[in-house]
N, C-alpha and C. Protein backbone atom coordinates (compact mmCIF):
# COMPACT_ATOMS: atom_id res chain seq x y z
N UNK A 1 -5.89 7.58 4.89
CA UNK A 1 -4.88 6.56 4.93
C UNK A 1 -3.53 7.08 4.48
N UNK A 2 -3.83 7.79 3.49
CA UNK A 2 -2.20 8.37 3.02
C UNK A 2 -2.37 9.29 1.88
N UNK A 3 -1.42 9.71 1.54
CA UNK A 3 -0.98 10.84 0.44
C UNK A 3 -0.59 10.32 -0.92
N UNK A 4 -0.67 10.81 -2.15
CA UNK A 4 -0.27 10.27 -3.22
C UNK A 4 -0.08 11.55 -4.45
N UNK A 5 1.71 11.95 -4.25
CA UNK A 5 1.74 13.15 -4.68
C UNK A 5 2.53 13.03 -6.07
N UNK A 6 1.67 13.42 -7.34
CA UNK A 6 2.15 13.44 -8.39
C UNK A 6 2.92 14.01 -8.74
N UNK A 7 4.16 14.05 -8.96
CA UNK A 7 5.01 14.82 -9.66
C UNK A 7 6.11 14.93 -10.88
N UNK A 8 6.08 16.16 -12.37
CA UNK A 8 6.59 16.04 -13.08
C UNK A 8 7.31 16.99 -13.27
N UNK A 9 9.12 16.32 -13.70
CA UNK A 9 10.00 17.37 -13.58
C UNK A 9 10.49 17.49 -14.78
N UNK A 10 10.43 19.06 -15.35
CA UNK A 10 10.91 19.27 -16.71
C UNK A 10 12.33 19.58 -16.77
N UNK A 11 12.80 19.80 -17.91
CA UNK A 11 13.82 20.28 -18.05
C UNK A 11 15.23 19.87 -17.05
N UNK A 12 15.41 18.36 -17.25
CA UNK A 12 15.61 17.62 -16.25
C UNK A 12 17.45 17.00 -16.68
N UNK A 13 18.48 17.17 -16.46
CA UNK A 13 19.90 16.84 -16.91
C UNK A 13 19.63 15.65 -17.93
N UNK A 14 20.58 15.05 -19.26
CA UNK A 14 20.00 14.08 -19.63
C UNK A 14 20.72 13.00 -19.21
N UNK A 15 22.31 13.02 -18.66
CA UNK A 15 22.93 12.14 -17.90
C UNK A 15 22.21 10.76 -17.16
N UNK A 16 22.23 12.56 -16.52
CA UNK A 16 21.58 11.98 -15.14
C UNK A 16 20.27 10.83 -14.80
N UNK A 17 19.36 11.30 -15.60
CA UNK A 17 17.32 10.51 -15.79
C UNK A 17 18.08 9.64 -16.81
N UNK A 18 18.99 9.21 -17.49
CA UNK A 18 19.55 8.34 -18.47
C UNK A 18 20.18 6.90 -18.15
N UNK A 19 21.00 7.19 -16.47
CA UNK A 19 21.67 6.49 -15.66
C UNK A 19 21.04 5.32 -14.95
N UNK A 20 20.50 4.64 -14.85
CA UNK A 20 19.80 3.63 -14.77
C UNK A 20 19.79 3.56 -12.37
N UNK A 21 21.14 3.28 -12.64
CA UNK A 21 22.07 3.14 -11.67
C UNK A 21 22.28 4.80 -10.61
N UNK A 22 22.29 5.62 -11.31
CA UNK A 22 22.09 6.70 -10.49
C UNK A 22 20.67 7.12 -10.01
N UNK A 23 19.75 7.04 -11.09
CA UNK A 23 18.85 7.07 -10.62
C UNK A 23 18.09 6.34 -9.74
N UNK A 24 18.23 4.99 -9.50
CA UNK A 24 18.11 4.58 -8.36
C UNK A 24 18.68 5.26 -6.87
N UNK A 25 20.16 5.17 -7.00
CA UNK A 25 20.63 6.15 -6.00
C UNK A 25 19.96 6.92 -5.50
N UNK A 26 19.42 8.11 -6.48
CA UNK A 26 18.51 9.24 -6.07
C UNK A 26 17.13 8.75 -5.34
N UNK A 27 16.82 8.04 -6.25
CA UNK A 27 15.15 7.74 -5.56
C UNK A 27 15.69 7.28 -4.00
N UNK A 28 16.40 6.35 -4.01
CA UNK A 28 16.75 5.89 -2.42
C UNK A 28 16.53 6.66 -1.41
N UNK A 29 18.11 8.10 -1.84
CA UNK A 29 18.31 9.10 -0.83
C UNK A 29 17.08 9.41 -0.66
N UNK A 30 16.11 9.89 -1.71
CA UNK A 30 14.69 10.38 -1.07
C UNK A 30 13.58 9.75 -0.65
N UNK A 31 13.82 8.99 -0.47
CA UNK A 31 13.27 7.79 0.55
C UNK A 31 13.67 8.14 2.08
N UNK A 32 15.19 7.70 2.25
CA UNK A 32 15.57 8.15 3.16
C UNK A 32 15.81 9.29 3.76
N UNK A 33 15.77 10.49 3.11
CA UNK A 33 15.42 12.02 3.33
C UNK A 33 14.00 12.09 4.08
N UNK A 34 12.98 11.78 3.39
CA UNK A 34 11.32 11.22 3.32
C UNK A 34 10.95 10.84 4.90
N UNK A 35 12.12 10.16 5.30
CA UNK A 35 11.56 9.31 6.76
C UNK A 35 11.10 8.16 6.14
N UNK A 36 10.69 7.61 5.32
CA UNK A 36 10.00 6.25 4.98
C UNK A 36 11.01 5.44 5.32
N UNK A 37 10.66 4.16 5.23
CA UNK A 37 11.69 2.83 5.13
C UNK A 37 11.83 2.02 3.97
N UNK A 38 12.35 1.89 3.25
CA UNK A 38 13.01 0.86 2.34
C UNK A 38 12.85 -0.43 2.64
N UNK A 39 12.27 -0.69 1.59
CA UNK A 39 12.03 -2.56 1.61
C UNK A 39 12.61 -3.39 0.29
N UNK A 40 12.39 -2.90 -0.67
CA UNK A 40 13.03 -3.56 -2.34
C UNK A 40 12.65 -2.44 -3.19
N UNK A 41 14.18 -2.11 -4.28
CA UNK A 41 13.86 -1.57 -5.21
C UNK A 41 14.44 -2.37 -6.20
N UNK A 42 13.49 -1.96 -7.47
CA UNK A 42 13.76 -2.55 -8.95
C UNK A 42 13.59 -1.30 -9.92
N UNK A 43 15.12 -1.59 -10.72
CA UNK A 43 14.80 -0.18 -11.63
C UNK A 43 15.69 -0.75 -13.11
N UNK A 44 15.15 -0.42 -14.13
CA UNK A 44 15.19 -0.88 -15.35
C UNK A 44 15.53 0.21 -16.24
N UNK A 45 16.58 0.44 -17.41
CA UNK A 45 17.15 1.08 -18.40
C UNK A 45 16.76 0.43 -19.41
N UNK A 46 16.09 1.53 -19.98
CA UNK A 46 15.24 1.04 -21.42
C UNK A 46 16.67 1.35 -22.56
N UNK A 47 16.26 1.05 -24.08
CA UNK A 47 17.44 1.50 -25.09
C UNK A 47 16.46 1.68 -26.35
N UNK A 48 16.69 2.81 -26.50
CA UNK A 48 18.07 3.53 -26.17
C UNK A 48 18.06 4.57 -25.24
N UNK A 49 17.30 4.84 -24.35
CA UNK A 49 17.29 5.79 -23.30
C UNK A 49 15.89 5.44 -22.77
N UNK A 50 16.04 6.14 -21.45
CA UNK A 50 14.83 5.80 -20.29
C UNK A 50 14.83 4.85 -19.33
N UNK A 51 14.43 5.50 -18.11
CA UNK A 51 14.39 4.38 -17.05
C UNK A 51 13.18 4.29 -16.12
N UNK A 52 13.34 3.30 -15.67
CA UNK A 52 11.44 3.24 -14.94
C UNK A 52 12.08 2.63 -13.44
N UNK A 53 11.63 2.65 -12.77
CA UNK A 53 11.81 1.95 -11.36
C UNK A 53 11.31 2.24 -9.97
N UNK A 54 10.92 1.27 -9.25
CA UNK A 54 10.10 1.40 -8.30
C UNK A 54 10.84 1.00 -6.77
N UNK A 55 10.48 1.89 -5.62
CA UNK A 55 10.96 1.63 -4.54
C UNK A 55 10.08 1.26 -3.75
N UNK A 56 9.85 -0.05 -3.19
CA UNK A 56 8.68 -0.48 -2.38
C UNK A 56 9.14 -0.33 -0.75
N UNK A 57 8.27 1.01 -0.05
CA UNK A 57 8.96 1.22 1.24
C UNK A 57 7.27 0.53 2.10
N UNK A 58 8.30 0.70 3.33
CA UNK A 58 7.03 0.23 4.07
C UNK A 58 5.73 0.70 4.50
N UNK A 59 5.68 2.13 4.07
CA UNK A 59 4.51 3.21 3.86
C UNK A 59 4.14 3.58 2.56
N UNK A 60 4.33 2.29 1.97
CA UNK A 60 4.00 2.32 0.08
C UNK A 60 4.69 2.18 -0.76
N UNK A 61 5.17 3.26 -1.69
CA UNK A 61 5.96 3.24 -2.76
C UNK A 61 6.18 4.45 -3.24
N UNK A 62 7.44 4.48 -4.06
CA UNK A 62 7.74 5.69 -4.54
C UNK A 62 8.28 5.61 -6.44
N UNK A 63 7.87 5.80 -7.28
CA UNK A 63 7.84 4.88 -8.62
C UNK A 63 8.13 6.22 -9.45
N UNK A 64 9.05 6.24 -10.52
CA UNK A 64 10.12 6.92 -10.80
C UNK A 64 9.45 6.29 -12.92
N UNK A 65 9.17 7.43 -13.75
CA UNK A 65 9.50 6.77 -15.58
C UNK A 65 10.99 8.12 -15.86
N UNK A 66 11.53 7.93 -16.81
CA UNK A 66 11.83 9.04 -16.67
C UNK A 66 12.08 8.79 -18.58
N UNK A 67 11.96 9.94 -19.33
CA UNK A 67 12.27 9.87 -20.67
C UNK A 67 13.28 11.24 -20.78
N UNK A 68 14.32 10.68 -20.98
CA UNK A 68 15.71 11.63 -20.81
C UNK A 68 15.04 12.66 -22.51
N UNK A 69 14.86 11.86 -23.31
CA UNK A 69 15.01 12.95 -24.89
C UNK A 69 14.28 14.07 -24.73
N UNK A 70 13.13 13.88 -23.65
CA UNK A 70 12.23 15.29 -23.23
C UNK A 70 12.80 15.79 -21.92
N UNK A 71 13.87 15.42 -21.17
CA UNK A 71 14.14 15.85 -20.26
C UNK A 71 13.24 15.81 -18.61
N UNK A 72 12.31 14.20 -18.95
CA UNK A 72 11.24 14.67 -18.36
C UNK A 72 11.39 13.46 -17.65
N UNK A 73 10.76 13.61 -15.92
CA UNK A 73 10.59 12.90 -15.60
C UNK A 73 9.35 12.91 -14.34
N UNK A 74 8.54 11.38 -14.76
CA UNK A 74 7.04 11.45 -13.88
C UNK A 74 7.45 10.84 -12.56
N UNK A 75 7.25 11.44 -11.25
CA UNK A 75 7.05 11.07 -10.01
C UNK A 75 6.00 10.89 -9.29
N UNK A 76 6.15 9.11 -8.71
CA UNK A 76 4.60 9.22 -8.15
C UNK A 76 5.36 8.84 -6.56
N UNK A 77 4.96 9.69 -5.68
CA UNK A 77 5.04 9.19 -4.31
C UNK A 77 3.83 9.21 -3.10
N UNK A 78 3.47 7.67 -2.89
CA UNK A 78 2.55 7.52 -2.20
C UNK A 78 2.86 6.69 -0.85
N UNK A 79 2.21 7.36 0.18
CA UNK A 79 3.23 7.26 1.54
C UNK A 79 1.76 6.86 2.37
N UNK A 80 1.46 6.26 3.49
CA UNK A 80 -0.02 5.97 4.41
C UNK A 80 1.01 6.82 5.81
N UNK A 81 -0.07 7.15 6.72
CA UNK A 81 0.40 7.73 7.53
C UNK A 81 0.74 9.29 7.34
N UNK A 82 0.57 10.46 8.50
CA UNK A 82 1.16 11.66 8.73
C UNK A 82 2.79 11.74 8.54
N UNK A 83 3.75 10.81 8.93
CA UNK A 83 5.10 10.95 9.35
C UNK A 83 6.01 11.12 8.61
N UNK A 84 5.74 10.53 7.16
CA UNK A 84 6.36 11.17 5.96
C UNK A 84 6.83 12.03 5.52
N UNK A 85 7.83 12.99 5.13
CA UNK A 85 8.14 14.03 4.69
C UNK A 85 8.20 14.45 3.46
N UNK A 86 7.05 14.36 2.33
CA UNK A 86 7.03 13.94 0.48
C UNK A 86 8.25 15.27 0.14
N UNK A 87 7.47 16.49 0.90
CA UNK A 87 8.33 17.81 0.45
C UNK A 87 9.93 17.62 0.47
N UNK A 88 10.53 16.83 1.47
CA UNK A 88 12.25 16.87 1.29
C UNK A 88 12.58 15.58 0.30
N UNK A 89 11.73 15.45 0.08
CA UNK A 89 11.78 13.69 -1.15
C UNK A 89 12.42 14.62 -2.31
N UNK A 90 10.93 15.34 -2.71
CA UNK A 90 10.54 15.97 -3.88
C UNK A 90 11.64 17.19 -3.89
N UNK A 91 12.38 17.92 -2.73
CA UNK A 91 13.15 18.76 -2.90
C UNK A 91 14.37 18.13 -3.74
N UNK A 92 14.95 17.53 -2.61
CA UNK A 92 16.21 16.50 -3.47
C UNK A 92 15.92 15.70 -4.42
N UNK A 93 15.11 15.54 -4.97
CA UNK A 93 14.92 15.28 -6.61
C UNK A 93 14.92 16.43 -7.40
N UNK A 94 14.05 17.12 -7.03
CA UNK A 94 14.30 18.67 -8.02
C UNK A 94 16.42 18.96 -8.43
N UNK A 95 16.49 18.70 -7.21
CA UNK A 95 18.46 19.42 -7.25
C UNK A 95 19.09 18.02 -7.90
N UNK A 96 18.81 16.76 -7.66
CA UNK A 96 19.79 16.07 -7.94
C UNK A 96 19.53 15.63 -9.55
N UNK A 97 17.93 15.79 -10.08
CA UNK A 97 17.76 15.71 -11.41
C UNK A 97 18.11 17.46 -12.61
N UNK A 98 18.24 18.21 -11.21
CA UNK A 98 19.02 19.31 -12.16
C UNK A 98 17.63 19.75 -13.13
N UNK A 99 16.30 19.84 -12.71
CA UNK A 99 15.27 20.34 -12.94
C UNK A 99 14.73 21.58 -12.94
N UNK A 100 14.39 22.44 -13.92
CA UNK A 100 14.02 23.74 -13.77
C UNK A 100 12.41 24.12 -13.62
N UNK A 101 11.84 22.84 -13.67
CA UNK A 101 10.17 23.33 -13.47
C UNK A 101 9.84 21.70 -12.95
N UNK A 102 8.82 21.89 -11.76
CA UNK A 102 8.21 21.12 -11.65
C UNK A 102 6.65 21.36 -11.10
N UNK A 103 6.04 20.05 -11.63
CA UNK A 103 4.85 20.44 -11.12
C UNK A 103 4.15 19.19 -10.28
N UNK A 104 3.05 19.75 -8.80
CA UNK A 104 2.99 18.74 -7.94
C UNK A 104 1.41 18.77 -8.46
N UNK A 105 0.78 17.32 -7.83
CA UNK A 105 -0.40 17.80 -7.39
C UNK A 105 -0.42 16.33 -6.59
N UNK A 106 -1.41 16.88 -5.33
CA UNK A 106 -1.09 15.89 -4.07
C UNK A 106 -3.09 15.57 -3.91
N UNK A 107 -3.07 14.18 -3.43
CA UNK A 107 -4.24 13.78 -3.66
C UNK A 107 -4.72 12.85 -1.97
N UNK A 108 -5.15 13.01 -1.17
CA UNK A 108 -5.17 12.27 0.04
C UNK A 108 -6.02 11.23 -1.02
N UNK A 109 -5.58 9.82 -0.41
CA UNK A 109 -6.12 8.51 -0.46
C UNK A 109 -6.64 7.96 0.76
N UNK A 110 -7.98 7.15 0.29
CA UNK A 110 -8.09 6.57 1.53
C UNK A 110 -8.78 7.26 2.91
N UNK A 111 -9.43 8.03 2.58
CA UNK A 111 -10.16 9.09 3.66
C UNK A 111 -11.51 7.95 4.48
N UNK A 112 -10.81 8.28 5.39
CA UNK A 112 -11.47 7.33 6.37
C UNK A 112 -12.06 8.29 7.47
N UNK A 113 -12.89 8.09 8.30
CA UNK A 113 -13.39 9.08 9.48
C UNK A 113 -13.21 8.21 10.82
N UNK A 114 -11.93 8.06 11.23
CA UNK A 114 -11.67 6.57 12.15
C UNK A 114 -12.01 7.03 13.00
N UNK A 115 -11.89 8.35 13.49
CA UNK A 115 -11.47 9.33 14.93
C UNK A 115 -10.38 9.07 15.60
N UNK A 116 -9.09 8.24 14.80
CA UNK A 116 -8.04 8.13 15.73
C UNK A 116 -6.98 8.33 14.50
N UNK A 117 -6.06 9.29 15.04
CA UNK A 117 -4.88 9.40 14.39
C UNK A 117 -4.13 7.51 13.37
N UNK A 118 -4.16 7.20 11.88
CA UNK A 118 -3.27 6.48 11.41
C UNK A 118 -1.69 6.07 10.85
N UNK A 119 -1.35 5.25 11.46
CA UNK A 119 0.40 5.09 11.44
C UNK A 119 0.25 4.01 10.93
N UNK A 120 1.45 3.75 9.77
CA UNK A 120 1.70 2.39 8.99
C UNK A 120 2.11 1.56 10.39
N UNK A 121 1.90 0.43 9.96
CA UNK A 121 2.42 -1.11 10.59
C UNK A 121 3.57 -1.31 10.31
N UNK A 122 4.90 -1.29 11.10
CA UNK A 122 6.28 -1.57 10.83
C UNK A 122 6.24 -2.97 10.09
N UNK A 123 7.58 -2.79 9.07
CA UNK A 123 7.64 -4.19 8.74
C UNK A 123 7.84 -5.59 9.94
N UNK A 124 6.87 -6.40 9.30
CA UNK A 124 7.03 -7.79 10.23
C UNK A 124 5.92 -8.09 11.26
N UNK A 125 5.27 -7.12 11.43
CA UNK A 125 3.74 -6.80 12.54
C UNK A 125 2.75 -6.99 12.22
């Protein structure tokens, strides 16, 4: 059914994972980098630092914690369907969080034996 690729980025700007508002930005672009589609995001600035927020696209979600004092931030992106691109998501997060280590680990969900190639359902279908 789909992919669900963990990822944590160390050593991460503290601005930047601090910004409530930028970081949304970012998650977006890599959405839209991704090929996915955008449906609603909600993203929340903790205090005194940290932000959490989730992008609900139409091939899943892409859900963002980030704790600026460790420089760290957890990425979960889970996409249904082949058409996705997680790797240019996860690239432009590495550069725009200004990250020097990250680490993936990618998990297929949903293993089905249909015998026919699966594609998400556009929104509204």
């Amino acid at each position: 059914m789909g992919k669900h690729v963990i990822a944590e980025f160390y050593e991460c700007d503290y601005e930047t994972i601090n910004n409530h508002e930028l970081v949304e930005d970012i998650m977006l672009k890599s959405v839209d980098l991704s090929g996915a589609t955008t449906i609603k995001s909600v993203f929340h600035r903790f205090s005194p630092y940290g932000v959490s927020g989730v992008v609900v696209v139409s091939e899943s979600h892409f859900a963002i914690h980030t704790w600026p004092e460790y420089g760290y931030c957890a990425v979960d992106v889970f996409t249904c369907g082949d058409l996705i691109d997680n790797q240019a998501a996860l690239d432009y997060l590495k550069e725009k969080f200004g990250s020097r280590n990250v680490s993936v680990v990618e998990m297929k969900r949903g293993v089905l034996n249909l015998g026919v190639d699966l594609h998400h359902k556009p929104v509204g279908n």
